[in-house]
Structures are given as structure tokens and as C-alpha cells.
C-alpha atoms as a PDB file:
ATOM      1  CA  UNK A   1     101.335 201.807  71.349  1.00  0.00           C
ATOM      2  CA  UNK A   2     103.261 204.152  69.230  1.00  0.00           C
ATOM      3  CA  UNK A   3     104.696 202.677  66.065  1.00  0.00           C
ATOM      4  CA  UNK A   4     107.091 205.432  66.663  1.00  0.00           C
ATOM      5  CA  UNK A   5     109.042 203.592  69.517  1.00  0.00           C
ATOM      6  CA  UNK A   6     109.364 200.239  67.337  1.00  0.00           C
ATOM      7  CA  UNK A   7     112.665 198.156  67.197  1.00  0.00           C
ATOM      8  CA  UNK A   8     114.104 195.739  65.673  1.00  0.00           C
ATOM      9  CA  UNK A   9     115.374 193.055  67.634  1.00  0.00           C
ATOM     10  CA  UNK A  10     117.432 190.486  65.904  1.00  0.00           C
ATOM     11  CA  UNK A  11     115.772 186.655  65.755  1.00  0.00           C
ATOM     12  CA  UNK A  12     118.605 184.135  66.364  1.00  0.00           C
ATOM     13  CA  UNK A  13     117.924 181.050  67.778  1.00  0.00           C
ATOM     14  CA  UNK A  14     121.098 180.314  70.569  1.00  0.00           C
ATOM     15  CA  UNK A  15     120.767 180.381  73.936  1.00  0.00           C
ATOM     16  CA  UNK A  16     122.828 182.873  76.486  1.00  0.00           C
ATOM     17  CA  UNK A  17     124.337 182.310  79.724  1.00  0.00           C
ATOM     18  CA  UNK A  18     124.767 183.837  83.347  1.00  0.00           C
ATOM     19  CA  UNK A  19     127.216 183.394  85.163  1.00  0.00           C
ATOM     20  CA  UNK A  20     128.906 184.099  89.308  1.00  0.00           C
ATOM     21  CA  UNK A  21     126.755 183.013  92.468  1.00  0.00           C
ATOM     22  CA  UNK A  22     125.660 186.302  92.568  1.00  0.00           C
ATOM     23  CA  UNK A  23     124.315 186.729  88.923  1.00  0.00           C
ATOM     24  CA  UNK A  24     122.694 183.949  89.045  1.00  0.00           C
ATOM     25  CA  UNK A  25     120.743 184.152  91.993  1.00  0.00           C
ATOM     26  CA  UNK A  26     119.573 187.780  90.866  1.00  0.00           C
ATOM     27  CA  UNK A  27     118.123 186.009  87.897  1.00  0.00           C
ATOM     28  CA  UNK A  28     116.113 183.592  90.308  1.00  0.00           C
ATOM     29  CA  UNK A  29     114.797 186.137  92.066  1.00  0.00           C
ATOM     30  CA  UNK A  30     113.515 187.778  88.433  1.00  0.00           C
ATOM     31  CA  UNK A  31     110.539 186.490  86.289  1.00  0.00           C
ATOM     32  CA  UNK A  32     113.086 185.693  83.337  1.00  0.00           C
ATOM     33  CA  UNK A  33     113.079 182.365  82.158  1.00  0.00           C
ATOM     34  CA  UNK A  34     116.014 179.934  82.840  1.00  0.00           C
ATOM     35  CA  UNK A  35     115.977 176.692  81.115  1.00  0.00           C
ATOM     36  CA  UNK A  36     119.021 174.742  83.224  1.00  0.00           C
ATOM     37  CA  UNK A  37     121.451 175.058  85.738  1.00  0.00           C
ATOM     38  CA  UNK A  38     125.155 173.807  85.923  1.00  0.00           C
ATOM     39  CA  UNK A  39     126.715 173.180  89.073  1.00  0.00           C
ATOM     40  CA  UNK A  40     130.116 172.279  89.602  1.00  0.00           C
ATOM     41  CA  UNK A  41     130.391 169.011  91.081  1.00  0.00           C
ATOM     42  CA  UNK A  42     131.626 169.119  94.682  1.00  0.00           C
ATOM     43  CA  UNK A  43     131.231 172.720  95.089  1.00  0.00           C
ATOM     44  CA  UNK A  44     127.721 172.324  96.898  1.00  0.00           C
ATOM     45  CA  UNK A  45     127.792 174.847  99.980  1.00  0.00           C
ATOM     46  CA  UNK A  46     127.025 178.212 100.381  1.00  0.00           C
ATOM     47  CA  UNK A  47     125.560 180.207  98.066  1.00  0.00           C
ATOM     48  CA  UNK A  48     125.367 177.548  95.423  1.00  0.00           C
ATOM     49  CA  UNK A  49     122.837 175.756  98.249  1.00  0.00           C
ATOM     50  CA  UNK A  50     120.650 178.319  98.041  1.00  0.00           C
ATOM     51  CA  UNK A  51     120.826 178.172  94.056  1.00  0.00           C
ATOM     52  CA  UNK A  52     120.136 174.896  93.844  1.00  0.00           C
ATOM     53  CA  UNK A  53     117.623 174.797  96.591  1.00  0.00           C
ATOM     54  CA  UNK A  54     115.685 177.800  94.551  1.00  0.00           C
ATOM     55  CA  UNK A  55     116.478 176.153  90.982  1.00  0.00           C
ATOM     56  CA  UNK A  56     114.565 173.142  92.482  1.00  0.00           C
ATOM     57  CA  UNK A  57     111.350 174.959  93.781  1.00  0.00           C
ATOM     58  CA  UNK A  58     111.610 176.840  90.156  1.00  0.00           C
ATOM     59  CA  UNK A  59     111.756 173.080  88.675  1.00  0.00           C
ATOM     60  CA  UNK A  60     114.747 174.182  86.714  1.00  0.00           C
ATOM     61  CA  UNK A  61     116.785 171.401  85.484  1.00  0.00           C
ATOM     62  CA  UNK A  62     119.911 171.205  87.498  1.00  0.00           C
ATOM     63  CA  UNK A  63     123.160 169.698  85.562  1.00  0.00           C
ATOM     64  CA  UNK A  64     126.270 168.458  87.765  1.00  0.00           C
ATOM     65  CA  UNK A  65     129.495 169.406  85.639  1.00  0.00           C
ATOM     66  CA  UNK A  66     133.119 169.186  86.658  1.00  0.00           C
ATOM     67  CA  UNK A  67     135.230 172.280  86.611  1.00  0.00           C
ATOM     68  CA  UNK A  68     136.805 171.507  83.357  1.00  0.00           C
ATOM     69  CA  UNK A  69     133.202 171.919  81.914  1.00  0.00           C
ATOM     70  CA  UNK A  70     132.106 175.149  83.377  1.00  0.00           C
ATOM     71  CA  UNK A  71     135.413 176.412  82.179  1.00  0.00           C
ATOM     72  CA  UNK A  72     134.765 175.917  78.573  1.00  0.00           C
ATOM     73  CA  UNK A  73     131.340 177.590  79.024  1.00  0.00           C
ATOM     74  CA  UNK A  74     132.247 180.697  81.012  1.00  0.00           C
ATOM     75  CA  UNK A  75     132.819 183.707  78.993  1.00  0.00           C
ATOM     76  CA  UNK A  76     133.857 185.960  81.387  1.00  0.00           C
ATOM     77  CA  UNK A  77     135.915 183.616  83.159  1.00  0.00           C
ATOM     78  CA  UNK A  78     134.708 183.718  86.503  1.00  0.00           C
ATOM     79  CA  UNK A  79     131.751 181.207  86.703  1.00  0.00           C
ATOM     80  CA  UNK A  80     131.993 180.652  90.788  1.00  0.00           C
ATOM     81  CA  UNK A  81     130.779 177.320  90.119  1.00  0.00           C
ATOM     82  CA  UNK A  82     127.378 177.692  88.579  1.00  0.00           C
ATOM     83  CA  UNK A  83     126.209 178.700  85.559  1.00  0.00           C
ATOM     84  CA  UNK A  84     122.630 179.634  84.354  1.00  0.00           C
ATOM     85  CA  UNK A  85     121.178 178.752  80.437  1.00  0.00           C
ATOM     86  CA  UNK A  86     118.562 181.357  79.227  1.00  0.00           C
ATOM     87  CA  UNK A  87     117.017 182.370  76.771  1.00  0.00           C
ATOM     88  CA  UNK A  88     118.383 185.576  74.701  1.00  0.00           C
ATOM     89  CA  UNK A  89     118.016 188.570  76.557  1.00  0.00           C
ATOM     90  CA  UNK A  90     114.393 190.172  75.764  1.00  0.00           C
ATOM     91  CA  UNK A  91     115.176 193.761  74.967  1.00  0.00           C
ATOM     92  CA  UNK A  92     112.087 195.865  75.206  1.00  0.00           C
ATOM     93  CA  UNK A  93     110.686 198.918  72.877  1.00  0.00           C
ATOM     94  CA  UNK A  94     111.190 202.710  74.073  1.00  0.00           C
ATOM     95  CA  UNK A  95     107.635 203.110  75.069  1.00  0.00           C
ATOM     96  CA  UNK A  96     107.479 200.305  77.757  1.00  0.00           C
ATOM     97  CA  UNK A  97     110.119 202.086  79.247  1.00  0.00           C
ATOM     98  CA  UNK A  98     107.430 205.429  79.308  1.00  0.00           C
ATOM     99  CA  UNK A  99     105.146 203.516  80.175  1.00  0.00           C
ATOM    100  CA  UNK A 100     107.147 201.713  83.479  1.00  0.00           C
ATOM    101  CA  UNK A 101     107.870 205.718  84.773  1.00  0.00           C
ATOM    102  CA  UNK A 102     103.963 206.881  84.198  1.00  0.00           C
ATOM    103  CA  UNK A 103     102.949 202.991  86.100  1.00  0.00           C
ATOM    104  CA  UNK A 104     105.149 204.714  89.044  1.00  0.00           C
ATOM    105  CA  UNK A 105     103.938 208.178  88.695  1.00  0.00           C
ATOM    106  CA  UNK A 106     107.550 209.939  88.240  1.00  0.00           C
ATOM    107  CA  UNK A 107     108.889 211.587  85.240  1.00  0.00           C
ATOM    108  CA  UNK A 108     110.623 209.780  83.034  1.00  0.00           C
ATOM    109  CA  UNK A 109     114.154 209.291  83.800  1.00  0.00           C
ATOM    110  CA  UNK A 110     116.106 207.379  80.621  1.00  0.00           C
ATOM    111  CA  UNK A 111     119.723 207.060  79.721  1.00  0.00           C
ATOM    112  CA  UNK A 112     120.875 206.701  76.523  1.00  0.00           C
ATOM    113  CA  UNK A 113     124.673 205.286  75.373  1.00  0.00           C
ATOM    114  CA  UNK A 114     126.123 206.212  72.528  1.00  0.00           C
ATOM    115  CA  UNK A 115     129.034 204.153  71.216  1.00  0.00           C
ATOM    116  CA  UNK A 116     129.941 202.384  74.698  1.00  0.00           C
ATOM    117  CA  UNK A 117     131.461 199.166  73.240  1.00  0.00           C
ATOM    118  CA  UNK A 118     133.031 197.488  76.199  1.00  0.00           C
ATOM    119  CA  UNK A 119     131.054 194.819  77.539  1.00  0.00           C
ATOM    120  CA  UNK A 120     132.484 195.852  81.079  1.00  0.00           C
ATOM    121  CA  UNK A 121     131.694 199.314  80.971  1.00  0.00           C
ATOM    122  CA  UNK A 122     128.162 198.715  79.623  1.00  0.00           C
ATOM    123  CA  UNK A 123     127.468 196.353  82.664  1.00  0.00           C
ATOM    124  CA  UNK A 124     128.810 198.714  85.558  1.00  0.00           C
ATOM    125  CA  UNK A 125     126.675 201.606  84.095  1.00  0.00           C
ATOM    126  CA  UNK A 126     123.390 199.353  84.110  1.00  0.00           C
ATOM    127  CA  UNK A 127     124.033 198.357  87.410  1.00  0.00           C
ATOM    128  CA  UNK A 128     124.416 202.207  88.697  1.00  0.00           C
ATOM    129  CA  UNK A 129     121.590 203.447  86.412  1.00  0.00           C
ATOM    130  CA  UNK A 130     119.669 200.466  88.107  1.00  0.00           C
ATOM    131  CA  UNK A 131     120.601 201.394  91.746  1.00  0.00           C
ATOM    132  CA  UNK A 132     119.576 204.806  91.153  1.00  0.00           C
ATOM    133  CA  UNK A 133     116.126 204.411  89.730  1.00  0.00           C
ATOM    134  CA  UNK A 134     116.786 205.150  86.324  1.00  0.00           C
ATOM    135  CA  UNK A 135     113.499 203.425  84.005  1.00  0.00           C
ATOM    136  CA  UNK A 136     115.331 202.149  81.278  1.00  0.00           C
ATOM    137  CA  UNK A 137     118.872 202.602  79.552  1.00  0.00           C
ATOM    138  CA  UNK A 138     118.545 203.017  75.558  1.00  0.00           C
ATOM    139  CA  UNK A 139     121.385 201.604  73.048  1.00  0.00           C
ATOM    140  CA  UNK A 140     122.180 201.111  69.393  1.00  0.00           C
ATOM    141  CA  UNK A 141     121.949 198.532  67.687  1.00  0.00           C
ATOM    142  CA  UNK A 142     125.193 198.473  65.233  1.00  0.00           C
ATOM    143  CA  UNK A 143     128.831 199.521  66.795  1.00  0.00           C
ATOM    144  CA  UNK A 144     128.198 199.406  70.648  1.00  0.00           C
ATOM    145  CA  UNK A 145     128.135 196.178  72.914  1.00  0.00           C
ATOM    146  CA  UNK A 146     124.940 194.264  73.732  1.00  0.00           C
ATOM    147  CA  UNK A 147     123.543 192.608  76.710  1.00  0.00           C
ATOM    148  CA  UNK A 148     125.375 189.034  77.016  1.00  0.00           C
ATOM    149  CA  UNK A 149     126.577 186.757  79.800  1.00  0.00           C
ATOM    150  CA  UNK A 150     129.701 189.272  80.473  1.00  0.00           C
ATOM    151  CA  UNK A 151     126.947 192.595  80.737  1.00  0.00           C
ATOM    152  CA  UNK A 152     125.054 190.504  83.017  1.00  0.00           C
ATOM    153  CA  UNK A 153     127.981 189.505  85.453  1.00  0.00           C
ATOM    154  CA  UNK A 154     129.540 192.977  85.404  1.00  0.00           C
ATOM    155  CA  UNK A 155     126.323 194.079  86.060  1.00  0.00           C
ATOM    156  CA  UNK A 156     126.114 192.088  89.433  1.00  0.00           C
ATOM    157  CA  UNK A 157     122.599 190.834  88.197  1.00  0.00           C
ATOM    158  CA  UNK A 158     121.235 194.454  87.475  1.00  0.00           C
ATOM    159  CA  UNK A 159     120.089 193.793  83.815  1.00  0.00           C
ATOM    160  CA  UNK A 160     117.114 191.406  85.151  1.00  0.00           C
ATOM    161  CA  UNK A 161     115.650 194.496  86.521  1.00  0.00           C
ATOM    162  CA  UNK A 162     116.476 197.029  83.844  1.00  0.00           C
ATOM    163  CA  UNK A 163     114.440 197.787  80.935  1.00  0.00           C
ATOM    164  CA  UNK A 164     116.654 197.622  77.768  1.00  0.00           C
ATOM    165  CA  UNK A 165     115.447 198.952  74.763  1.00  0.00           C
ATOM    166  CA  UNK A 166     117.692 198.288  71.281  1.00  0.00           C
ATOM    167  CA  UNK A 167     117.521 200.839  68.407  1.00  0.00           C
ATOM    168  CA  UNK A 168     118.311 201.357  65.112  1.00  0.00           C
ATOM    169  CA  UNK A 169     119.009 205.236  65.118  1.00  0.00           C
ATOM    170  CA  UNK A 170     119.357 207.031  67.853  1.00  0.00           C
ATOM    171  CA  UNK A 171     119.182 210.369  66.392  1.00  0.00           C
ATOM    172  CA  UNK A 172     115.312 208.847  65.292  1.00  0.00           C
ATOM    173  CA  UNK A 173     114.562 207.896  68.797  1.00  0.00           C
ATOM    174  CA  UNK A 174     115.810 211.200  70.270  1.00  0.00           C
ATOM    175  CA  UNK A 175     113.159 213.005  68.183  1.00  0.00           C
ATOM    176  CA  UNK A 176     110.395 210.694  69.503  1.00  0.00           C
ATOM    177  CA  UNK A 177     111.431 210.994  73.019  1.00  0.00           C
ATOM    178  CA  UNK A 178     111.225 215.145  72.205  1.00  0.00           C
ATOM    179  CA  UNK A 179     107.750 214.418  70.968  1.00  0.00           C
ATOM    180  CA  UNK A 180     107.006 212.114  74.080  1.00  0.00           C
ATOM    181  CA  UNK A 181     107.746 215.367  76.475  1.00  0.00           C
ATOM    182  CA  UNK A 182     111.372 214.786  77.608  1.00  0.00           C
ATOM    183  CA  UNK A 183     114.705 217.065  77.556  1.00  0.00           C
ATOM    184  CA  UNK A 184     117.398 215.527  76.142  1.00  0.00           C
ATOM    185  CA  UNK A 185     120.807 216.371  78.111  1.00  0.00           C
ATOM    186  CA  UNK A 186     124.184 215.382  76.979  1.00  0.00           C
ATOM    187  CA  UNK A 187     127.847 214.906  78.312  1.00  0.00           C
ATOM    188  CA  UNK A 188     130.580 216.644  76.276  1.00  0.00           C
ATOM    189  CA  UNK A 189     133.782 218.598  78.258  1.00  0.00           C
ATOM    190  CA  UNK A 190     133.872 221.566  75.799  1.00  0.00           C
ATOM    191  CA  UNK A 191     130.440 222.624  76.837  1.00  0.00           C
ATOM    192  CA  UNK A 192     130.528 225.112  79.524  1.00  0.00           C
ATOM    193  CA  UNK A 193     127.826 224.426  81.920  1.00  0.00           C
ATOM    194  CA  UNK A 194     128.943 222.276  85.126  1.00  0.00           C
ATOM    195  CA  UNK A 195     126.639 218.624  85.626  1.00  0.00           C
ATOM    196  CA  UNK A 196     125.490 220.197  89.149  1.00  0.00           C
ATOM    197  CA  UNK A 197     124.468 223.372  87.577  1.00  0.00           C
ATOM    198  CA  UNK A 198     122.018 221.671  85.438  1.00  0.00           C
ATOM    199  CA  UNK A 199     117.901 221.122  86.230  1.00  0.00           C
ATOM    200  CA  UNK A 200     117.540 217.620  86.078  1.00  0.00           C
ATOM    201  CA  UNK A 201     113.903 217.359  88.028  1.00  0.00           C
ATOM    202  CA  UNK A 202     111.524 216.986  84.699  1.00  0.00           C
ATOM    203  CA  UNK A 203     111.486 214.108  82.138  1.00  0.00           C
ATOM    204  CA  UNK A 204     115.144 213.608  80.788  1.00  0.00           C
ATOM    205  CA  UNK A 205     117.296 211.267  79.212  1.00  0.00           C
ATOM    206  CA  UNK A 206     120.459 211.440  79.802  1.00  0.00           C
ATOM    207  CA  UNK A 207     123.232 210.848  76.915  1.00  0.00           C
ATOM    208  CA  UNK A 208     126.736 209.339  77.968  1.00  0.00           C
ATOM    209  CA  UNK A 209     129.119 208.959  74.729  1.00  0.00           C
ATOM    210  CA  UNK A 210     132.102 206.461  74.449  1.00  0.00           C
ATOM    211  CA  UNK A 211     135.491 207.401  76.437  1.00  0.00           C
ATOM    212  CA  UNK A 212     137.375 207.463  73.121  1.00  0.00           C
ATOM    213  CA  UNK A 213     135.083 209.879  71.264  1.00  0.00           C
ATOM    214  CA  UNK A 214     132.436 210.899  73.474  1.00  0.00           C
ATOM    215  CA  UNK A 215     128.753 211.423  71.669  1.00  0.00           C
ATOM    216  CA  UNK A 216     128.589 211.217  67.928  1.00  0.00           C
ATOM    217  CA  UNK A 217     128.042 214.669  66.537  1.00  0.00           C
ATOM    218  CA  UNK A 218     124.568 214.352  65.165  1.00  0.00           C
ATOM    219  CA  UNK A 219     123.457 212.994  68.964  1.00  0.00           C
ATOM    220  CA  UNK A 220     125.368 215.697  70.014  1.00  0.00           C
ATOM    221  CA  UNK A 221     123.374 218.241  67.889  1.00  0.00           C
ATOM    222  CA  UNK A 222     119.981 216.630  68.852  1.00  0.00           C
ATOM    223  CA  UNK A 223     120.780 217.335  72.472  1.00  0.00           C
ATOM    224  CA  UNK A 224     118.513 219.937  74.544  1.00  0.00           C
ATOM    225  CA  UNK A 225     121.435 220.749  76.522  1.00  0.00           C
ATOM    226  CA  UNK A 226     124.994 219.572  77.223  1.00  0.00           C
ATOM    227  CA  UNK A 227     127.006 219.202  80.454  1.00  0.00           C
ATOM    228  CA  UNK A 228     130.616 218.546  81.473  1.00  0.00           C
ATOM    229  CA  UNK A 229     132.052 217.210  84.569  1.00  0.00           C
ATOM    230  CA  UNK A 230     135.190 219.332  85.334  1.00  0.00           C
ATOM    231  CA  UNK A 231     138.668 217.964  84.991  1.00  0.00           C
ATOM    232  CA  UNK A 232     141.281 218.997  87.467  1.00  0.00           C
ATOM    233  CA  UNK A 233     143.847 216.809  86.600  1.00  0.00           C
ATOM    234  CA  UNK A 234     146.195 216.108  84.045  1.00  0.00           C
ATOM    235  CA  UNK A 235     143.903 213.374  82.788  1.00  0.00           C
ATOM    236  CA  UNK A 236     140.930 215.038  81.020  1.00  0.00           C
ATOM    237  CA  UNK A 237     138.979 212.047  80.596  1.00  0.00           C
ATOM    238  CA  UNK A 238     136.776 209.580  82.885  1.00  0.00           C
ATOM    239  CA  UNK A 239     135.502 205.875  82.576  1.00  0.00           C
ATOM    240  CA  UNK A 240     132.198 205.904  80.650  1.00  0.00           C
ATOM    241  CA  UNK A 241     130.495 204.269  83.746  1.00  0.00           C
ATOM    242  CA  UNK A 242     132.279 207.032  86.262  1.00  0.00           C
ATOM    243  CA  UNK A 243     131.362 209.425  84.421  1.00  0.00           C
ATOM    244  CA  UNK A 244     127.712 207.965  84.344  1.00  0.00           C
ATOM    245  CA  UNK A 245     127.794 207.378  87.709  1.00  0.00           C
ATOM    246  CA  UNK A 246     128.636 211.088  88.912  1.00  0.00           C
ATOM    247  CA  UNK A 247     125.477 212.414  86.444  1.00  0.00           C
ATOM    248  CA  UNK A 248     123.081 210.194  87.423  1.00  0.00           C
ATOM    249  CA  UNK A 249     123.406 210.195  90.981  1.00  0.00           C
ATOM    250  CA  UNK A 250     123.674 214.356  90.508  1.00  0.00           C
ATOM    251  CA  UNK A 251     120.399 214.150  88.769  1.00  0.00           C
ATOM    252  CA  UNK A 252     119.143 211.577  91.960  1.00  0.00           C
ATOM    253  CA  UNK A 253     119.552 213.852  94.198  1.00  0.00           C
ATOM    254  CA  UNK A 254     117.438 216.901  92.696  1.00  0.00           C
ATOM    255  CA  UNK A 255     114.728 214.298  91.714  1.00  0.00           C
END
């Protein structure tokens, strides 16, 4: 393995959580660990049957809470009733990533954020990078959000099935990804070349920048080529994960 692609992944000793029926059970369904389980008391039917019934097969430790409980615990405010303990989430290196596109014998199809610091945002663009086959999403480490309980449950459960890789630089990493093979494409709207104009069938990695300032001008320089999605309107701007959403699924559909 390339000591290029190493990163640094921060030891801390806490535990994370997961929250919403529908987070949780995605993270049942996935190989990550969960050490316990809280249900709220007297909310056992439905989905939270089928949580409980999988949590038990898993021999996860189950806790009974009242609401008051769960309340305290939730983040994101929206716990459904249940609410998972786990471990931090495992980011992975750059290379795995590779690796997981030549295991499935397609060209490697990465996307990189730079600067996305809602937690919101960052989940809704996993999920759609997720649902459209994208092999891993690259971020940095120092001013941009992480993967935590609110990434997870705006991600509708899509970051236990996406490869996450954390890096220091990601001017560094675009030059190893260059030397790795791939084109790097970025999003800016005073470039002149239309998303749907652009080849996106070979091994890419696709740069999305924040809503406020778009990609960093080094990143920006260390781009192969850049693309804009045209603005109409009198708004000249689009939600990082819209924006994301209309690229990817551009670049889906030549692949």
C-alpha cells in the first residue's frame, strides 16, 4: 500500500451515535460494530420490532429508556424512538477507496469536498454519491464537517456503505490521485464549459466546493478541468448537495 495515500485519523476515545428507525436499521444491515441499543419504552411496534428483533439475533445489548432520555441523547433531534451506540466512525485511507473500484472492475469514480461545513449538506451528498455508485467521497480534515450522528441521519444510513477517507491536504492528495491515473474535474460558475459537455467516462474525482466560496483556489488550480452548471435565475448559486447531485448523476449516465 502506498504510503502516499496515508491519513491521519484522530484517536479519541468517545463513542458516537445513530439515530431515526431508518438509520439505524441501515447500520444493522452493515458489518459496523454497534455496542447497544436504546429503545424508547412503550414505543415497541413497527419498525422498532424489527430493530429489536435484529439487535437480538446481533446479541446487541438492548436498553429500554423513556422519552425524556433519548431526548437528551439525540443530536439531531429526531431519534424516532431508538438510538444506536457505536464506535467512532472508521474513516478509511485514499487507496482502499482505489482499491474498492479495481475489486469491481470500473474506473475509479471519487468525489472530493472542499470546505462543505454543514453537517446536513455533507449527509445528503453521501447519500446521492452513494445511490449513484460513487467509490468513496474524500474530505479534509481541519474547517469542513465530519461524519457524526447528524451525517449519518441526513444521510438516511448511506455512510455505512460509503468509503470515507479523511485528509490532511487536499491539494497533496490531488497530486497522488494524478499519479494514481485519474482526472481531476472541478465545479466553479466562471468556467465556461457546461457539466453535460464534459467526458466523465475515465477515472475522475469530482471536486464540489462550499456554497459560500466554492473550491479554495489552490484546489481550484490543481484541477484537470472545471465545470459550471448554468444559472438562469436571479439566484446564481445552488445547495452544495444539488449541485452534487446534478454532476454526479450527469457523470452516471455517460459511465
Amino acid at each position: 500500500m502506498s504510503k502516499n495515500f496515508k491519513i491521519e485519523v484522530e484517536e479519541k476515545n468517545y463513542e458516537d451515535i445513530v439515530e431515526g428507525r431508518n438509520p439505524v436499521l441501515e447500520l444493522l444491515s452493515s458489518n459496523r460494530d454497534v455496542n447497544k441499543i436504546f429503545v424508547q419504552a412503550h414505543e415497541k411496534h413497527g419498525s422498532i420490532n424489527k430493530i429489536i428483533a435484529i439487535a437480538k439475533e446481533k446479541k446487541i445489548v438492548i436498553v429500554e429508556a423513556e422519552k425524556r432520555k433519548l431526548d437528551a441523547m439525540s443530536p439531531a433531534g429526531s431519534h424516532q424512538g431508538v438510538i444506536a451506540i457505536v464506535p467512532p466512525f472508521n474513516y478509511c485511507e485514499v487507496e482502499e477507496i482505489l482499491d474498492y473500484a479495481k475489486s469491481k472492475n470500473e474506473k475509479p469514480f471519487l468525489l472530493m469536498l472542499d470546505g462543505i461545513e454543514d453537517v446536513h449538506n455533507l449527509g445528503s451528498i453521501i447519500r446521492t454519491a452513494e445511490t449513484a455508485g460513487v467509490h468513496g467521497v474524500i474530505i479534509p480534515k481541519r474547517r469542513a464537517a465530519s461524519v457524526n450522528a447528524t451525517v449519518s441521519k441526513s444521510s438516511a444510513g448511506a455512510v455505512e456503505y460509503m468509503k470515507i477517507a479523511r485528509v490532511n491536504n487536499l491539494n497533496e492528495c490531488i497530486k497522488n490521485l494524478k499519479e494514481s491515473g485519474l482526472w481531476i474535474i472541478g465545479t466553479d460558475i466562471n468556467t465556461k464549459t457546461e457539466y453535460y459537455n464534459q467526458d466523465w467516462t475515465g477515472a475522475i474525482c469530482i471536486v464540489i466546493g462550499s456554497e459560500g466560496f466554492g473550491i479554495s483556489k489552490l484546489v481550484k488550480e490543481n484541477c484537470d478541468m472545471l465545470v459550471k452548471i448554468p444559472m438562469k435565475g436571479k439566484v446564481n448559486s445552488l445547495n452544495a448537495s444539488v449541485s452534487t447531485g446534478i454532476v454526479i448523476y450527469e457523470a452516471l449516465k455517460q459511465r
